[in-house]
N, C-alpha and C. Protein backbone atom coordinates (compact mmCIF):
# COMPACT_ATOMS: atom_id res chain seq x y z
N UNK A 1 0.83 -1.20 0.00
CA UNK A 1 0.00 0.00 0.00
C UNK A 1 0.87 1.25 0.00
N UNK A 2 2.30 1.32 0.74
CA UNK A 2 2.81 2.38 0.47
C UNK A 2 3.59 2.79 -0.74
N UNK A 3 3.87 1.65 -1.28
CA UNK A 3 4.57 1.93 -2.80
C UNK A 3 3.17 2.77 -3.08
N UNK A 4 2.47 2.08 -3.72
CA UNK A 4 0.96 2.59 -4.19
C UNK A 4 1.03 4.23 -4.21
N UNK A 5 1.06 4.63 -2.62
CA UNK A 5 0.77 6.26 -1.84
C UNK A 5 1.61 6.63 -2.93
N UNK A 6 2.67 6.23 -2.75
CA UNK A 6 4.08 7.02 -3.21
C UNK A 6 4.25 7.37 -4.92
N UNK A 7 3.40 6.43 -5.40
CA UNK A 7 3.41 6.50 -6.93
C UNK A 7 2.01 7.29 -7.27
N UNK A 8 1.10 7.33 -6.55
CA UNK A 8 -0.38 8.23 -5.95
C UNK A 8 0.30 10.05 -6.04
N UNK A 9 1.13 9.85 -5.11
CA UNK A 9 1.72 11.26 -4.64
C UNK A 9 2.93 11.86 -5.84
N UNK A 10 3.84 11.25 -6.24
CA UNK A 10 4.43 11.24 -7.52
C UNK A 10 3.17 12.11 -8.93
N UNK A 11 2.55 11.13 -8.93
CA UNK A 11 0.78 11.79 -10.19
C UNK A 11 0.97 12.57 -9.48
N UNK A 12 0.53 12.86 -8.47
CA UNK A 12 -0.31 14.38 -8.02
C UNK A 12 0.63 15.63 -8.19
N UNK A 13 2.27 15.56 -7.81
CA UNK A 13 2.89 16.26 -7.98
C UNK A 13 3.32 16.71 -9.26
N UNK A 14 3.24 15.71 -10.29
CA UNK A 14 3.74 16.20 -11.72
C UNK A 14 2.44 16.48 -12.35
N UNK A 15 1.80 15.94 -12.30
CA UNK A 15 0.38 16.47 -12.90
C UNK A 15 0.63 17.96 -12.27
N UNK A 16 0.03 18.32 -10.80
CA UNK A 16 0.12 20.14 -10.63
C UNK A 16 1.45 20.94 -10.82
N UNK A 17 2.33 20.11 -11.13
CA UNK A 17 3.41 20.90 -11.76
C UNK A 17 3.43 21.22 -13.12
N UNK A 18 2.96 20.10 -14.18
CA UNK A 18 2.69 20.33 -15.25
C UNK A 18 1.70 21.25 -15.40
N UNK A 19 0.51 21.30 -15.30
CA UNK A 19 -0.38 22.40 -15.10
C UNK A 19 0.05 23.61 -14.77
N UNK A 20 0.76 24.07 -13.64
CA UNK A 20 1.08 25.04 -13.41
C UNK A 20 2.01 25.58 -14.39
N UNK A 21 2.77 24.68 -14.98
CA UNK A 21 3.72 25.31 -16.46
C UNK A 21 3.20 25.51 -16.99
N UNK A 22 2.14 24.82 -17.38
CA UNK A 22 1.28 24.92 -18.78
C UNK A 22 0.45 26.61 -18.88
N UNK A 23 0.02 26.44 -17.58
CA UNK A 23 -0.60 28.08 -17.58
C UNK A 23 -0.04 29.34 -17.45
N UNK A 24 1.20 28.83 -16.63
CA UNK A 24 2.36 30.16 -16.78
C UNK A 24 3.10 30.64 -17.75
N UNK A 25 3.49 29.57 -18.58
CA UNK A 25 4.00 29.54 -19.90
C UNK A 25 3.28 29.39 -21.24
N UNK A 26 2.17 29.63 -21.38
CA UNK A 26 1.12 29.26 -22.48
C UNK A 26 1.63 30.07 -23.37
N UNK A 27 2.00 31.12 -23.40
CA UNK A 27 2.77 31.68 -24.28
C UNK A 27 3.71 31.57 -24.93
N UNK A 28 4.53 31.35 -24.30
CA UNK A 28 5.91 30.27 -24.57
C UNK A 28 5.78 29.36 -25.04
N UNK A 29 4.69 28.63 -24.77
CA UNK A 29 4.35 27.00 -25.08
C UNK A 29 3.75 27.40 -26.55
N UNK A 30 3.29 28.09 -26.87
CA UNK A 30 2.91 28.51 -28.37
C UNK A 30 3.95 28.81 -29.19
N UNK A 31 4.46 29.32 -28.86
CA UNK A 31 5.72 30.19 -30.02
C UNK A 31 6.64 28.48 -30.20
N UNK A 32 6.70 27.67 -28.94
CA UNK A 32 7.99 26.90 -28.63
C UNK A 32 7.60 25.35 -29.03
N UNK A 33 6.08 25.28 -28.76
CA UNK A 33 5.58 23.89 -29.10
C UNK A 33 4.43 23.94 -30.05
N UNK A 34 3.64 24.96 -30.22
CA UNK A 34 2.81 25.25 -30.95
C UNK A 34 0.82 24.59 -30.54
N UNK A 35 1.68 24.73 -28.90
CA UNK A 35 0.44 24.05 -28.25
C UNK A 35 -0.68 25.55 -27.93
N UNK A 36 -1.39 26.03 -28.92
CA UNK A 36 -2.23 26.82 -28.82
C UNK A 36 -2.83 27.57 -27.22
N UNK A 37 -2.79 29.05 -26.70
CA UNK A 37 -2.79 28.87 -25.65
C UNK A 37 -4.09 28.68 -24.86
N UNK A 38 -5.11 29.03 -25.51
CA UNK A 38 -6.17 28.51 -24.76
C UNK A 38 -6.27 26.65 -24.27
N UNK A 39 -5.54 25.84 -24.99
CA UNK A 39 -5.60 24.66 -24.76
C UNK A 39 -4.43 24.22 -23.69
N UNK A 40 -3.43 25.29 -23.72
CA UNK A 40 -2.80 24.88 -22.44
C UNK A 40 -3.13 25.84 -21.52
N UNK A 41 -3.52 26.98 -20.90
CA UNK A 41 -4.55 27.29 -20.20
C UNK A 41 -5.33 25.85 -19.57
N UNK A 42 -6.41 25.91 -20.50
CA UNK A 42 -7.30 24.68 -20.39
C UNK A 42 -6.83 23.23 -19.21
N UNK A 43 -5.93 22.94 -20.26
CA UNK A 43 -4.85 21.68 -19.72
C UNK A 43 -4.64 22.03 -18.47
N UNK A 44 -4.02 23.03 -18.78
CA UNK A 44 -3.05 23.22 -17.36
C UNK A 44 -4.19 23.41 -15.83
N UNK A 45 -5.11 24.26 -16.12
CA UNK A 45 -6.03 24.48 -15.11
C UNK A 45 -6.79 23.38 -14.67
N UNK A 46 -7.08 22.14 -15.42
CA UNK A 46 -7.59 20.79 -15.39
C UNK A 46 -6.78 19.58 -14.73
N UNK A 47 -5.07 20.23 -15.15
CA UNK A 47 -4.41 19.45 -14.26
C UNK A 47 -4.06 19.71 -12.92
N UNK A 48 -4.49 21.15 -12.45
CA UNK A 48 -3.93 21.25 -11.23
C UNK A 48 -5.36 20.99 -10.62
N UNK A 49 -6.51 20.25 -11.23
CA UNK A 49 -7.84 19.84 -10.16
C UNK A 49 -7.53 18.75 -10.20
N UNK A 50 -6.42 18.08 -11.28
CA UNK A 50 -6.53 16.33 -11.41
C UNK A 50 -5.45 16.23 -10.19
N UNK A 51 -4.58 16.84 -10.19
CA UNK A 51 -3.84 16.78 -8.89
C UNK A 51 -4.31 16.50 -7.64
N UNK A 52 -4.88 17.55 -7.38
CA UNK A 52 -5.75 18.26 -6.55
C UNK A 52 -6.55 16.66 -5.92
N UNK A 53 -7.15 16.12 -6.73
CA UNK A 53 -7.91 14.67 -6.94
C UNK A 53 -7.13 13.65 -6.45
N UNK A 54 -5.91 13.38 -7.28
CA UNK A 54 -4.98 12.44 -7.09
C UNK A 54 -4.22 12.56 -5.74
N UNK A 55 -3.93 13.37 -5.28
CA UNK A 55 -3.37 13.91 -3.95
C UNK A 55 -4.01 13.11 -3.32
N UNK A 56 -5.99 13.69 -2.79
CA UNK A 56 -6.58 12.87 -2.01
C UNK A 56 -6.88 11.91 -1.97
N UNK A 57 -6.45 11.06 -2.96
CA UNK A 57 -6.54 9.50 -3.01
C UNK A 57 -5.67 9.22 -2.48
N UNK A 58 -4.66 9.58 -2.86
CA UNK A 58 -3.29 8.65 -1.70
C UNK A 58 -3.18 9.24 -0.51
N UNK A 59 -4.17 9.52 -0.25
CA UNK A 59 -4.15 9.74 1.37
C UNK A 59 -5.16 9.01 2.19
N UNK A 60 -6.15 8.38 1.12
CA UNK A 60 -6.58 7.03 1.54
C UNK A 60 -6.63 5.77 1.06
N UNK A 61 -6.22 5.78 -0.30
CA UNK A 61 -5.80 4.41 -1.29
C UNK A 61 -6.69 3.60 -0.57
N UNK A 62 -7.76 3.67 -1.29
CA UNK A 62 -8.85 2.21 -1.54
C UNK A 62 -9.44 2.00 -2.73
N UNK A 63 -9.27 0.58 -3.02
CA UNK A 63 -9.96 0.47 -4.79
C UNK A 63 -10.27 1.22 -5.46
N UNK A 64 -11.65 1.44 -5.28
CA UNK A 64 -12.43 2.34 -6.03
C UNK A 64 -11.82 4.08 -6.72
N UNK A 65 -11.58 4.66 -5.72
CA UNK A 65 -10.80 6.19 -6.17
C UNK A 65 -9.25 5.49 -7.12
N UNK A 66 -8.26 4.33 -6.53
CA UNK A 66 -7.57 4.23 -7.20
C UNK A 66 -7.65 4.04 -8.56
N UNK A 67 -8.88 2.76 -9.18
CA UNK A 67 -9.03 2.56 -10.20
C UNK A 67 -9.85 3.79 -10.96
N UNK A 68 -10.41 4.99 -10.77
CA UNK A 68 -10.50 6.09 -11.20
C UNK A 68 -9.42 6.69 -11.54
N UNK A 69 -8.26 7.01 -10.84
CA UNK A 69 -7.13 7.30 -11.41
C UNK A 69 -6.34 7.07 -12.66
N UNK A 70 -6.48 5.69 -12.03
CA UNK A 70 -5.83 4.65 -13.15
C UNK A 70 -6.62 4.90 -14.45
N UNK A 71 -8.10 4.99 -14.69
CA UNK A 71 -9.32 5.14 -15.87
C UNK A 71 -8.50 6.69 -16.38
N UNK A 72 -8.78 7.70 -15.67
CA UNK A 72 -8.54 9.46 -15.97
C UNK A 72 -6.91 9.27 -16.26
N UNK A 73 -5.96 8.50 -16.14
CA UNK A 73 -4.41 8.49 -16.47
C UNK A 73 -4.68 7.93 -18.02
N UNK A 74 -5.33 7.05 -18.54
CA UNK A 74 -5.24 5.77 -19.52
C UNK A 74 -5.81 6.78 -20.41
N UNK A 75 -7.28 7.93 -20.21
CA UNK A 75 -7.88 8.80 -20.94
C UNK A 75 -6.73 9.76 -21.50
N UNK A 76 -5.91 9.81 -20.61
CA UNK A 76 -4.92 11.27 -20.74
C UNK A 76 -4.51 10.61 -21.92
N UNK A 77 -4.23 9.47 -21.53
CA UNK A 77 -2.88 8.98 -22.73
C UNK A 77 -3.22 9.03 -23.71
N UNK A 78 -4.64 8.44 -23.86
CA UNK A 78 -5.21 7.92 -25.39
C UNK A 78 -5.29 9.66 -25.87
N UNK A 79 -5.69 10.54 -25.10
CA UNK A 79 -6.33 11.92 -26.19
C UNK A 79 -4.55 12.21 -26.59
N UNK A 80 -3.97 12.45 -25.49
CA UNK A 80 -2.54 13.01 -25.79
C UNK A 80 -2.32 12.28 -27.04
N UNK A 81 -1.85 11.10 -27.38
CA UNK A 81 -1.56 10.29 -28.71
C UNK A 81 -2.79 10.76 -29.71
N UNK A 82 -3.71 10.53 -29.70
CA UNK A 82 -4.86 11.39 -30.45
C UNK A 82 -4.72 12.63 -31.45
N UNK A 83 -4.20 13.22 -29.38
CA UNK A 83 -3.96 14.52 -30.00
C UNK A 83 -3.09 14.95 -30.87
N UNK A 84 -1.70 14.32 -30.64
CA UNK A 84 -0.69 14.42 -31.47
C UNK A 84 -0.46 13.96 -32.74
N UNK A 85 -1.36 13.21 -33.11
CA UNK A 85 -2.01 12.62 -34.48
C UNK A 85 -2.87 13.35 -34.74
N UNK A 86 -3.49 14.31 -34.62
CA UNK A 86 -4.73 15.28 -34.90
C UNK A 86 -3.66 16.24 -35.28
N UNK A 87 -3.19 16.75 -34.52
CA UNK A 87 -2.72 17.81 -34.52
C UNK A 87 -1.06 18.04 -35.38
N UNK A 88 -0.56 16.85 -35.47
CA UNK A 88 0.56 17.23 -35.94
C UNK A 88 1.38 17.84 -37.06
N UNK A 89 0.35 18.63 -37.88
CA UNK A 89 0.72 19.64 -38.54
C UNK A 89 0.84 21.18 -38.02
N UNK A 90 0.46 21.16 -37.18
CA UNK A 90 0.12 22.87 -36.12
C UNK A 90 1.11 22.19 -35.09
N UNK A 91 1.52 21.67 -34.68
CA UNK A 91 2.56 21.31 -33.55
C UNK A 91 3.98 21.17 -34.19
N UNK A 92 5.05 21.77 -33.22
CA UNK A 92 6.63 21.61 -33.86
C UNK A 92 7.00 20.36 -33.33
N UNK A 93 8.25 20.09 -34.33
CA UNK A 93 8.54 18.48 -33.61
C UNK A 93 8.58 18.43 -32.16
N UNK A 94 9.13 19.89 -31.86
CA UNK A 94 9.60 19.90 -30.12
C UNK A 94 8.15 19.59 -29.50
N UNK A 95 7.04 20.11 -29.76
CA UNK A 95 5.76 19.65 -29.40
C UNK A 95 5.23 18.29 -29.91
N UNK A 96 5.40 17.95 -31.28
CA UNK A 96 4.92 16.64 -30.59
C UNK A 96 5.75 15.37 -30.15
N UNK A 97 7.02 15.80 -29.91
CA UNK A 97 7.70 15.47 -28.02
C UNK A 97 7.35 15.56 -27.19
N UNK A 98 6.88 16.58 -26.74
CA UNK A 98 6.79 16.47 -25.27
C UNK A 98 5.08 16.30 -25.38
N UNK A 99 3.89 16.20 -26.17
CA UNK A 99 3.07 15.54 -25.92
C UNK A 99 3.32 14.06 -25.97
N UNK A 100 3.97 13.20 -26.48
CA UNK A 100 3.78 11.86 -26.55
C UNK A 100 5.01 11.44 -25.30
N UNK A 101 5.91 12.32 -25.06
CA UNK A 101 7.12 12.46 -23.59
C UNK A 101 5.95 12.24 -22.62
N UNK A 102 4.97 13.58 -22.60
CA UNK A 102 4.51 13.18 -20.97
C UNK A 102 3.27 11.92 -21.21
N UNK A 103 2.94 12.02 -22.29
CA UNK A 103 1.79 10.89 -22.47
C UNK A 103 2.96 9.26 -21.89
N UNK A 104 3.83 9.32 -21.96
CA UNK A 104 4.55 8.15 -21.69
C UNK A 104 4.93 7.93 -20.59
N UNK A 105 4.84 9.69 -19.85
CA UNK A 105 5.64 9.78 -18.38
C UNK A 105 4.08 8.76 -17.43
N UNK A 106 3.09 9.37 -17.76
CA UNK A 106 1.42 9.40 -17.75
C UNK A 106 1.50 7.72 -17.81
N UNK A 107 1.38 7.29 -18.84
CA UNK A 107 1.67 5.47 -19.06
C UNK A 107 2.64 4.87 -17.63
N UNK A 108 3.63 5.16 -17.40
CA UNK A 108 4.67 4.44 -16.68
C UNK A 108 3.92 4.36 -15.50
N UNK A 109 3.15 5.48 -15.05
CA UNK A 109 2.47 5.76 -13.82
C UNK A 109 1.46 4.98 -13.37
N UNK A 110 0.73 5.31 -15.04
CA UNK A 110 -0.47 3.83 -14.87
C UNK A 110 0.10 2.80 -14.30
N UNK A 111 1.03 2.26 -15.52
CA UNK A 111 1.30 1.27 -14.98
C UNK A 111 1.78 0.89 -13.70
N UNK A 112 2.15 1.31 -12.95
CA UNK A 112 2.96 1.55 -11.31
C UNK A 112 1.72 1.11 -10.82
N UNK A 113 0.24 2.01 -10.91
CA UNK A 113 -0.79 2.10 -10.02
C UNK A 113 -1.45 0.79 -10.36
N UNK A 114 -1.43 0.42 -11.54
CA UNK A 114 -2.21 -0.72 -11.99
C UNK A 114 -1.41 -1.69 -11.46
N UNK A 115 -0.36 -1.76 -10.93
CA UNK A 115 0.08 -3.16 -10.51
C UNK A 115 0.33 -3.01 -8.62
N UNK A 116 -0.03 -1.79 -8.57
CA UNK A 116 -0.03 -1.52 -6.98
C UNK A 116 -1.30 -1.92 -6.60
N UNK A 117 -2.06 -1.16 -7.43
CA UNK A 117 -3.80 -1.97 -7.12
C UNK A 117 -3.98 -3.40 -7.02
N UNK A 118 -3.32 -3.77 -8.27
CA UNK A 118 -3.38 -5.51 -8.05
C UNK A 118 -2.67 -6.58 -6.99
N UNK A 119 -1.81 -5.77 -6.46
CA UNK A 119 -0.77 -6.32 -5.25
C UNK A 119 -1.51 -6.01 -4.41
N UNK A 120 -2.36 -4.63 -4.07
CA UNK A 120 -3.40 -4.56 -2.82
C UNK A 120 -4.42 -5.74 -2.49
N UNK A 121 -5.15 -6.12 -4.00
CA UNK A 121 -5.89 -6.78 -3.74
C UNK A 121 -5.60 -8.11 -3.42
N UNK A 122 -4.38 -8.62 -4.00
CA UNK A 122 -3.89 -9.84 -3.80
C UNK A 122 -3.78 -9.95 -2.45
N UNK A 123 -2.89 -9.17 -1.67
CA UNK A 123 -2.93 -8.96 -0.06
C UNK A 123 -4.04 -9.29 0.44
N UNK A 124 -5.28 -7.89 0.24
CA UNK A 124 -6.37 -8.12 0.89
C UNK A 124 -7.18 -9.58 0.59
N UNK A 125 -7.10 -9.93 -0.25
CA UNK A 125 -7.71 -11.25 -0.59
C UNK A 125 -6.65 -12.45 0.15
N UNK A 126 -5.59 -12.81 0.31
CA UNK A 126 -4.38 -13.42 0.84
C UNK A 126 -5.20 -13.47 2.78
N UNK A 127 -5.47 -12.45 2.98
CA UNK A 127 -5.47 -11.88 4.47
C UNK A 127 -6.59 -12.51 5.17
């Protein structure tokens, strides 16, 4: 369960860090990635509630909120790849890097939580 917290608390911190770049720099992020700024605005303000979210789960890690996480991480990924296939004529290479970069950072995480969840339950079921 505490690996779990720790990879819980990890999301929460890069998610509201990312967000918080995203909205401070939206400008930057246009000229530099060509990520339009109302959409990182957007992003960014969405990730510091997904944080916000993710935080309070690992402060009680039980099934249910975890596997929400895990669902809203797997969504990120699929639009991010989406997106970067939608979009990759209006995006510079440097952008669609670091969309399919954090979409991967996003994946690794899943995966962490998806196998922390499944070690919980194995426990609790074991017990």
């Amino acid at each position: 369960m505490r690996d779990l917290r720790t990879v819980l608390r990890v999301d929460a911190v890069a998610s509201g860090g990312l967000g918080v770049l995203l909205v401070a720099l939206s400008g930057v992020l246009d000229d530099l990635l060509g990520l339009p700024v109302l959409l990182s605005v957007l992003a960014g303000a969405g990730l510091v509630v997904w944080a916000a979210f993710v935080g309070w789960v690992s402060v009680g890690v039980t099934p249910g909120p975890v596997r929400e996480v895990v669902l809203g991480n797997l969504v990120w990924v699929l639009a991010s790849v989406a997106f970067a296939a939608a979009a990759w004529s209006e995006l510079t290479g440097l952008g669609i890097a670091f969309v399919l970069a954090q979409a991967a950072v996003v994946l690794g995480l899943l995966g962490l939580q998806a196998a922390g969840l499944s070690r919980a339950a194995t426990a609790r079921s074991a017990s």
